[in-house]
Each structure stands twice: as C-alpha cells, then as structure tokens.
N, C-alpha and C. Protein backbone atom coordinates (compact mmCIF):
# COMPACT_ATOMS: atom_id res chain seq x y z
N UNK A 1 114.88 88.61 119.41
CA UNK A 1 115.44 89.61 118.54
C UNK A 1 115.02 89.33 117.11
N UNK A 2 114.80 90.12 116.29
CA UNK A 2 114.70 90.48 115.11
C UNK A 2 115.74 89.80 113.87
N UNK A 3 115.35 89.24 112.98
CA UNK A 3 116.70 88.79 112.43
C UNK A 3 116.86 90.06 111.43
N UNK A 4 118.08 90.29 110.55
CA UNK A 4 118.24 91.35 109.88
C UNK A 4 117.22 91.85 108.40
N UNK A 5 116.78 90.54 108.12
CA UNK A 5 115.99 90.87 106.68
C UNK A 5 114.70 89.88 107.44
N UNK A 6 113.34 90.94 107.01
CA UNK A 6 112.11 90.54 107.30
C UNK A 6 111.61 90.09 106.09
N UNK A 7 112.03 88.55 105.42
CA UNK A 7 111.42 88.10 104.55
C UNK A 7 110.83 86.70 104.00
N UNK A 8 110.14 86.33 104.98
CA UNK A 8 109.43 85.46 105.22
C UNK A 8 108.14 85.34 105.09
N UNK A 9 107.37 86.31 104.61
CA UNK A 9 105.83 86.63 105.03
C UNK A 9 105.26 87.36 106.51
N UNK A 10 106.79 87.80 106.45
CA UNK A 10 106.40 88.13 107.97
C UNK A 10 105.71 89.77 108.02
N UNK A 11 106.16 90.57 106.54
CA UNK A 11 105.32 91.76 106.04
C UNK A 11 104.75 91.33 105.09
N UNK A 12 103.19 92.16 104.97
CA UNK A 12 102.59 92.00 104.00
C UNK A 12 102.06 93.52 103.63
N UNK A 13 101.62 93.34 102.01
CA UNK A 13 100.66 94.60 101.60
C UNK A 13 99.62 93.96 101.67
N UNK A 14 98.65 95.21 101.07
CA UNK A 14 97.08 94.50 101.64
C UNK A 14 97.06 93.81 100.58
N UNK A 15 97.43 93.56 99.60
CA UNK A 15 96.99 92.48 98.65
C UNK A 15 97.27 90.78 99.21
N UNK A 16 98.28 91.27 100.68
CA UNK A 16 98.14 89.72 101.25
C UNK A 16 99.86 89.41 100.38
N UNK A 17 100.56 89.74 100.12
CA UNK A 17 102.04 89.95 99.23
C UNK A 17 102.81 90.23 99.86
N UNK A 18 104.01 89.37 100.31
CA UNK A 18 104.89 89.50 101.03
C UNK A 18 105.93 90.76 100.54
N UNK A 19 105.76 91.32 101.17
CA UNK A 19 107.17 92.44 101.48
C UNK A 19 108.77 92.50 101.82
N UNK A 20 109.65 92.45 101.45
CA UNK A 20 111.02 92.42 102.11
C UNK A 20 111.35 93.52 102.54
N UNK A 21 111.96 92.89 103.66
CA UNK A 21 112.89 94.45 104.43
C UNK A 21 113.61 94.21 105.06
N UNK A 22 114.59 94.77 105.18
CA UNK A 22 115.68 95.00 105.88
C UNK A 22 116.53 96.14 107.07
N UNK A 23 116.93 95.63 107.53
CA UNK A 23 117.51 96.32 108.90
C UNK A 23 118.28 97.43 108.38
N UNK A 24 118.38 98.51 108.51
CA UNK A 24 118.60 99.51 108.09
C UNK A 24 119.84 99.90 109.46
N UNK A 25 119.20 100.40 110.53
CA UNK A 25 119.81 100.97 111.52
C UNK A 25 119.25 100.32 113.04
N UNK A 26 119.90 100.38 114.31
CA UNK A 26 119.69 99.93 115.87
C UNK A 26 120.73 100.86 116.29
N UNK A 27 119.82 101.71 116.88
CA UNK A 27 120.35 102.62 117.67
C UNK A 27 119.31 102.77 119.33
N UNK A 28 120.43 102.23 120.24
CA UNK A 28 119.66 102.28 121.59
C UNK A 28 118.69 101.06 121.28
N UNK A 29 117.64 101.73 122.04
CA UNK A 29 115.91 101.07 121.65
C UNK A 29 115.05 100.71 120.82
N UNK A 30 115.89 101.39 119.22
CA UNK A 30 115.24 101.59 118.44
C UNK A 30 115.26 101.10 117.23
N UNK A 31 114.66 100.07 116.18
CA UNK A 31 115.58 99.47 114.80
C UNK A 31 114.78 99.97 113.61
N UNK A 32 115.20 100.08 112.87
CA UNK A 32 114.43 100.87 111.74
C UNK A 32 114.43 99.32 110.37
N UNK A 33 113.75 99.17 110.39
CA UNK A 33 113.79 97.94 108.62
C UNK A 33 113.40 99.29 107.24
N UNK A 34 113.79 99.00 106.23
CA UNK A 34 113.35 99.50 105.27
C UNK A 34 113.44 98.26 103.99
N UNK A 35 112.45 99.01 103.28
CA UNK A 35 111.37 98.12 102.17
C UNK A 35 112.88 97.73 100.82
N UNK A 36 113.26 96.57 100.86
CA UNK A 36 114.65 96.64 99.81
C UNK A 36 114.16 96.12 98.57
N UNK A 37 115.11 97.71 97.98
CA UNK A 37 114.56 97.92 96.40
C UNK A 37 114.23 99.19 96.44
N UNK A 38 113.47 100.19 97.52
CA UNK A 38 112.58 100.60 98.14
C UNK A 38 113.48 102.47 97.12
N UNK A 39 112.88 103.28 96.70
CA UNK A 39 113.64 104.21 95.79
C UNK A 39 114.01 105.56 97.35
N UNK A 40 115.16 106.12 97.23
CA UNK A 40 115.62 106.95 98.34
C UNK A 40 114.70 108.02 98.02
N UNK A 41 113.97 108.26 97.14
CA UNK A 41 112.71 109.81 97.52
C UNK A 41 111.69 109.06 98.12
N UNK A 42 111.33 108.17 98.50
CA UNK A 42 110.15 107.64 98.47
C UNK A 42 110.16 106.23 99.61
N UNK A 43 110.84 106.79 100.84
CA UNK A 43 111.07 106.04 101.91
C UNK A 43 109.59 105.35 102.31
N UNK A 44 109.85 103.18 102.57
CA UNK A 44 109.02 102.96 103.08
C UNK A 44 109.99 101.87 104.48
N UNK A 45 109.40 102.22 105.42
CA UNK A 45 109.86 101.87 106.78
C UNK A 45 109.03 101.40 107.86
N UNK A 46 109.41 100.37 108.45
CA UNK A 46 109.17 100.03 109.88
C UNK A 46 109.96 100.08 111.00
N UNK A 47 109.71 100.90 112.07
CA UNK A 47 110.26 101.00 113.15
C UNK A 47 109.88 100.30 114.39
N UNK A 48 110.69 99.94 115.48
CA UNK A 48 110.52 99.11 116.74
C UNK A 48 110.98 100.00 117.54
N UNK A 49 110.70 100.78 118.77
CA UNK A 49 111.02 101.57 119.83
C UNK A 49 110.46 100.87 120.74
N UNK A 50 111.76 101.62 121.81
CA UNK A 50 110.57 100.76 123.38
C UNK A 50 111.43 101.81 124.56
N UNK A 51 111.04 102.66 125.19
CA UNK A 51 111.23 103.31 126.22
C UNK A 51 110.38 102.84 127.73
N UNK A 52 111.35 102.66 128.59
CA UNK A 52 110.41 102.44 130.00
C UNK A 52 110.78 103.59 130.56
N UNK A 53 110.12 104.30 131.87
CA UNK A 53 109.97 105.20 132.65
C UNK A 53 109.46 104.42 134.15
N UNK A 54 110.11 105.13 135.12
CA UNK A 54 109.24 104.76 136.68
C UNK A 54 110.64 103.57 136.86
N UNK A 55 109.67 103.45 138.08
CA UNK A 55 110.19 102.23 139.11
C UNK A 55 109.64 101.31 139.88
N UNK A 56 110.08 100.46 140.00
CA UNK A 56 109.44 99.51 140.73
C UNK A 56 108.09 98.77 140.43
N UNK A 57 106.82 99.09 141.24
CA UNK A 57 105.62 98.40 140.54
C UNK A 57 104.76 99.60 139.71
N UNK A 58 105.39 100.85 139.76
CA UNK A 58 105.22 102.08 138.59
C UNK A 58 106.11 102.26 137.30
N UNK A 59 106.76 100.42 137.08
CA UNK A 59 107.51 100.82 136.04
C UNK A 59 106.57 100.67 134.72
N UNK A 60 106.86 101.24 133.91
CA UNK A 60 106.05 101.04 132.69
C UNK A 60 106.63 101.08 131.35
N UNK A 61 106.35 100.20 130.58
CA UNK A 61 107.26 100.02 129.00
C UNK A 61 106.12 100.60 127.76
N UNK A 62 106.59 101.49 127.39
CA UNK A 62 105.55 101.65 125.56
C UNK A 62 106.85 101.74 124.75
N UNK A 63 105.98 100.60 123.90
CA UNK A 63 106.38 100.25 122.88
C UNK A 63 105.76 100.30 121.73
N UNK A 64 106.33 100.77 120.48
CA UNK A 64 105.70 101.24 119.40
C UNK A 64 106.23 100.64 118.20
N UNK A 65 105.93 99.72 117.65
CA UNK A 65 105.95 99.26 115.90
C UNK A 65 104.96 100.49 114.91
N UNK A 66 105.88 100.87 114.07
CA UNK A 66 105.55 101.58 112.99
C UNK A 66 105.79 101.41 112.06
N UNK A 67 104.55 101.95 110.82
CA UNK A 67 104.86 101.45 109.37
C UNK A 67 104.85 103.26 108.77
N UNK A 68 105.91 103.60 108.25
CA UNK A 68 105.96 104.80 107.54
C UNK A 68 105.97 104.28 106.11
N UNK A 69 105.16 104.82 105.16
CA UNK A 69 105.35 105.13 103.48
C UNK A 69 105.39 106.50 102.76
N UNK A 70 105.99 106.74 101.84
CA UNK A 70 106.43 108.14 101.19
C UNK A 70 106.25 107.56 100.27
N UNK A 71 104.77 108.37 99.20
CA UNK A 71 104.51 107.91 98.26
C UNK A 71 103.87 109.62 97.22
N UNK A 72 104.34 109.12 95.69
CA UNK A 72 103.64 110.51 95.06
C UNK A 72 102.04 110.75 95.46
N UNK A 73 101.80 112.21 95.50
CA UNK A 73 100.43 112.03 95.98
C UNK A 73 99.50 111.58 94.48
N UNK A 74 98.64 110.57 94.40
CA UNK A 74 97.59 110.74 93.33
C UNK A 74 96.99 112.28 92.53
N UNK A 75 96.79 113.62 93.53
CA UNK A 75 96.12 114.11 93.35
C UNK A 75 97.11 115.21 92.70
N UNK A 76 98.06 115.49 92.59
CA UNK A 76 98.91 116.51 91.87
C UNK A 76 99.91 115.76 91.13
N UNK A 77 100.41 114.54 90.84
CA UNK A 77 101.51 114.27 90.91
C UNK A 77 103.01 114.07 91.08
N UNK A 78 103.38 115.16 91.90
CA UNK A 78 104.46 115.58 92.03
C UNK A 78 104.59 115.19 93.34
N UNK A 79 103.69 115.92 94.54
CA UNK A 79 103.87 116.23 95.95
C UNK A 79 104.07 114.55 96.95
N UNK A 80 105.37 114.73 97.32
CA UNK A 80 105.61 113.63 98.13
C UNK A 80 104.80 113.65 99.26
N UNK A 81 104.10 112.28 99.70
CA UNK A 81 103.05 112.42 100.76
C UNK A 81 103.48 111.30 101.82
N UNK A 82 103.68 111.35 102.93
CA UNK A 82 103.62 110.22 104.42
C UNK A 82 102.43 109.56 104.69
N UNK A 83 102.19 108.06 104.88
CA UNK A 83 101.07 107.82 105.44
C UNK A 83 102.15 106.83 106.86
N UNK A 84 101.74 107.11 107.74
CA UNK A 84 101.58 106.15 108.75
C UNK A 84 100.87 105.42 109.31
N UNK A 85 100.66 104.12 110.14
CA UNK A 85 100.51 103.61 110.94
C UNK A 85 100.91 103.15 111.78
N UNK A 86 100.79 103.03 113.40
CA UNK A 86 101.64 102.18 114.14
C UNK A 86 101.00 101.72 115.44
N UNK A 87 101.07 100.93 116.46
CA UNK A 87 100.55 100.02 117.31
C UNK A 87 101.35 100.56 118.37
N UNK A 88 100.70 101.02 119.58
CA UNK A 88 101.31 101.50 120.63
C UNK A 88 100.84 100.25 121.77
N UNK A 89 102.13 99.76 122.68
CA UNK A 89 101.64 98.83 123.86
C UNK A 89 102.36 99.83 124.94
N UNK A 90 101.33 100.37 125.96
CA UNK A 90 101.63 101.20 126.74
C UNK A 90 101.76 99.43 128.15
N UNK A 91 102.33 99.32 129.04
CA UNK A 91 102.29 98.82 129.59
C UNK A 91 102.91 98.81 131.04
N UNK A 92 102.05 98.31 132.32
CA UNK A 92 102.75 98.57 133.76
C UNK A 92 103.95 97.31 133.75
N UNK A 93 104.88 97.15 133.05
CA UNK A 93 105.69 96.06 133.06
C UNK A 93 106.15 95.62 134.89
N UNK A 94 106.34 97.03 135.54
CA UNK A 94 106.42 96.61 137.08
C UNK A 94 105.45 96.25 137.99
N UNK A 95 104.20 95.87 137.31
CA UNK A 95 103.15 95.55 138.47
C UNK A 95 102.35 93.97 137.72
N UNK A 96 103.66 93.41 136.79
CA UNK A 96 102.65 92.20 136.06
C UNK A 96 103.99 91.34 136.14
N UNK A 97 103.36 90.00 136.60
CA UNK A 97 104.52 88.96 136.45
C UNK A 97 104.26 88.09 135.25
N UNK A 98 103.52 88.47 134.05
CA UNK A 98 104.05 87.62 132.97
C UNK A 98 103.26 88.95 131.75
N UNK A 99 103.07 88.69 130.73
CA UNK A 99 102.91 89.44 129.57
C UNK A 99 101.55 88.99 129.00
N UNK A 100 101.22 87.84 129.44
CA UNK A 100 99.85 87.47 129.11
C UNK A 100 98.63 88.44 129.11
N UNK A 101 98.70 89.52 129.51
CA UNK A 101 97.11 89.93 129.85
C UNK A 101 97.74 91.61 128.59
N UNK A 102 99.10 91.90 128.25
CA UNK A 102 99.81 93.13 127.58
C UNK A 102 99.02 92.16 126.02
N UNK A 103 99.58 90.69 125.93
CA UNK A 103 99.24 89.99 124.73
C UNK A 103 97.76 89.73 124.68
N UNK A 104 97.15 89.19 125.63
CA UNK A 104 95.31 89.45 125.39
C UNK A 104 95.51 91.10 124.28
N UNK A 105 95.24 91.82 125.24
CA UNK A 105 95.03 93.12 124.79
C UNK A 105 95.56 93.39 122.82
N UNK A 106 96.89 92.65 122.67
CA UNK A 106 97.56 93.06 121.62
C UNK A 106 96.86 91.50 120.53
N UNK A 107 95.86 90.97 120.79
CA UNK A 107 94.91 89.85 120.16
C UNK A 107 93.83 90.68 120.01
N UNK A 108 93.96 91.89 120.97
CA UNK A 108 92.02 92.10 120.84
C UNK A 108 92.21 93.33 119.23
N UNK A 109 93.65 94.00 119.87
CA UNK A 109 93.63 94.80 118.47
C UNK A 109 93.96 94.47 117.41
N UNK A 110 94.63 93.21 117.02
CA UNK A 110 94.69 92.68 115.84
C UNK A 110 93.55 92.19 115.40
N UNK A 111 93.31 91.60 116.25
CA UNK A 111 91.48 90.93 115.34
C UNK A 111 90.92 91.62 115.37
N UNK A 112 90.02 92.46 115.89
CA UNK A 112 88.99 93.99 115.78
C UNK A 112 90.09 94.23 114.22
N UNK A 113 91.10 94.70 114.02
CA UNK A 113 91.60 95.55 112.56
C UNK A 113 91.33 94.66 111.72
N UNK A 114 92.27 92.76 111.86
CA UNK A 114 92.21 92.18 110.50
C UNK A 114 90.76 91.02 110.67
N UNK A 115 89.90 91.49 110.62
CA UNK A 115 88.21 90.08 111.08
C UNK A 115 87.15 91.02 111.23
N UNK A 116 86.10 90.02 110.50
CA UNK A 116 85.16 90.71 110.28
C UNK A 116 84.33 89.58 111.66
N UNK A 117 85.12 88.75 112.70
CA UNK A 117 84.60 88.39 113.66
C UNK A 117 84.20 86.95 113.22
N UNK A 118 83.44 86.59 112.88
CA UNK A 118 82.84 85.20 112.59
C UNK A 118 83.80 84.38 112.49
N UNK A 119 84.54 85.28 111.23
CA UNK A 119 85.77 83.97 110.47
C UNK A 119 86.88 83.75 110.98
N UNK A 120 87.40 83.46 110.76
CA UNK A 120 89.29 82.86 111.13
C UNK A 120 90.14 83.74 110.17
N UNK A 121 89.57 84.00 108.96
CA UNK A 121 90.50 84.27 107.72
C UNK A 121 91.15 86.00 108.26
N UNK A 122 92.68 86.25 107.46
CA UNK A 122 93.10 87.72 108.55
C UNK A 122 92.94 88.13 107.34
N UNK A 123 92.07 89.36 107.28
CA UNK A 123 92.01 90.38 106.15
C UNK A 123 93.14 91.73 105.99
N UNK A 124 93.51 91.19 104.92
CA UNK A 124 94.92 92.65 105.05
C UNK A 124 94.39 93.45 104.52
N UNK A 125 93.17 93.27 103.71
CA UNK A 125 93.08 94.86 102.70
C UNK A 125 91.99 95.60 103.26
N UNK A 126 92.09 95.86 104.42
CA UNK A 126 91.63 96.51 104.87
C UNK A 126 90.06 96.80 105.51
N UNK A 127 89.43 95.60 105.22
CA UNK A 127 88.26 95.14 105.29
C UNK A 127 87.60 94.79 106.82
N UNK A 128 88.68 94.74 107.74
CA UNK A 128 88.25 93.86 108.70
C UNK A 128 87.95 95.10 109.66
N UNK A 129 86.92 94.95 110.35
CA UNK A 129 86.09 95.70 111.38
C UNK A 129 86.58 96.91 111.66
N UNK A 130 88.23 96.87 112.80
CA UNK A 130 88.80 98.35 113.19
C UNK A 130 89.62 98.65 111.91
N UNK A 131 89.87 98.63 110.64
CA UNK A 131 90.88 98.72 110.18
C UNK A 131 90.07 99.09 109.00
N UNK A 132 88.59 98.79 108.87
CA UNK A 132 87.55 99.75 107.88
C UNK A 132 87.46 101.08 108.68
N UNK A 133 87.28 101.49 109.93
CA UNK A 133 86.71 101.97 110.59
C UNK A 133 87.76 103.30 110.31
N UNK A 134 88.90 102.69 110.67
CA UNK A 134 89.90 103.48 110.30
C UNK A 134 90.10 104.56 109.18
N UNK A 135 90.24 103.51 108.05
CA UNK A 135 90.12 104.02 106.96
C UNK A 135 89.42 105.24 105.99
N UNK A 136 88.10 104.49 106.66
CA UNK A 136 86.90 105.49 106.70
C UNK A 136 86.27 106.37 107.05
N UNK A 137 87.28 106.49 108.66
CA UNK A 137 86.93 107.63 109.41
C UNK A 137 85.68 108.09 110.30
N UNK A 138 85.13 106.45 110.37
CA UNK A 138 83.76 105.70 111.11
C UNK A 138 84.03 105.48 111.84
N UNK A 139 82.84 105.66 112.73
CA UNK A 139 82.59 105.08 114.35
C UNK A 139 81.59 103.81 114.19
C-alpha cells in the first residue's frame, strides 16, 4: 500500500526534482494523490486504478497509474489546458503464478521511455528513447 504523502523522491519533474503529493481520496480501487501547494484552478494529480474482469484462468487485472496536469496554455494565456500521461498493465492475473513476466514487461517500458540504452543513468526530461518518441510524435 501506498503511504499517504508521496515525498521521498518517489515523484519527480523532468528536471529530476522531487515532487510532493498527497493522498487526496480512495474510493473502491481507486486513490487519487495531488501535487501539495498545488493551486485549485490548476489541478496536478496522480491516480492508481485497478479493475479485474473474468474468472478463473480468464481472469485478468488492468491497472492504470496516471499523471494528470492543468496548466495555463502558453499560447493564449488564459485557456486552461490537461496534459496526461499514464501506464496501463493489462494482465491474465488467472493464468500466471507469480508477476515476474507482468514486471519484465513493466522494465521493458520504463527503460525504452527513461534510456537512451547504453547507460544506466534514468532520464526524466524526456530524452530517453520511448519518451522522445512520444513527445515528438516519432516513430
């Protein structure tokens, strides 16, 4: 479980700058942190959901971490704008007896976003392989 305030380094901006946040709401499946300090027009949030469906060795869990920000747009100044991101683990939780091969998978997409491959070092600003690609709107 989650402890109530995420402030450890455990968020960062891309400048590599730890973030604080806090538990906002847990409802069901679902916990919401928000950015503290964070101004009420200009919501920034992370969410944790997890719904399973099926049965048996058709059971399956997706789970979704999300980062929402509400920020003025640059280009008018006024117009409040959303950017998201978030990490979906779709998974057969009823046909796997451990999590190892859900966590391979959730290694391959962190490093493809934060590594440019060679190095060790995790790039937050955006630099690293899937997470330029992204950005940029490249294949």
């Amino acid at each position: 479980m989650l402890s109530n305030t995420l402030n450890t380094n455990e968020v960062k901006n891309s400048a590599g700058t730890e973030q604080e946040f806090s538990r906002l709401s847990t409802l069901g499946r679902t916990t919401i942190f928000s950015v503290i300090g964070e101004s009420p027009s200009l919501p920034h949030r992370i969410s944790i959901a997890h719904a399973e469906t099926g049965s048996g060795l058709k059971m399956r869990r997706r789970s979704v971490v999300r980062v929402d920000k509400t920020v003025i747009s640059p280009v008018d100044d006024v117009t409040p704008v959303t950017i998201s991101a978030y990490t979906v683990l779709d998974a057969p939780i009823g046909a796997l007896e451990t999590m190892a091969e859900p966590a391979n998978v959730i290694a391959n997409l962190i490093s493809f976003c934060a590594s440019l491959g060679a190095t060790t070092t995790i790039l937050y600003d955006g630099t690293g392989n899937g997470a330029a690609a992204l950005l940029a709107g490249s294949l």
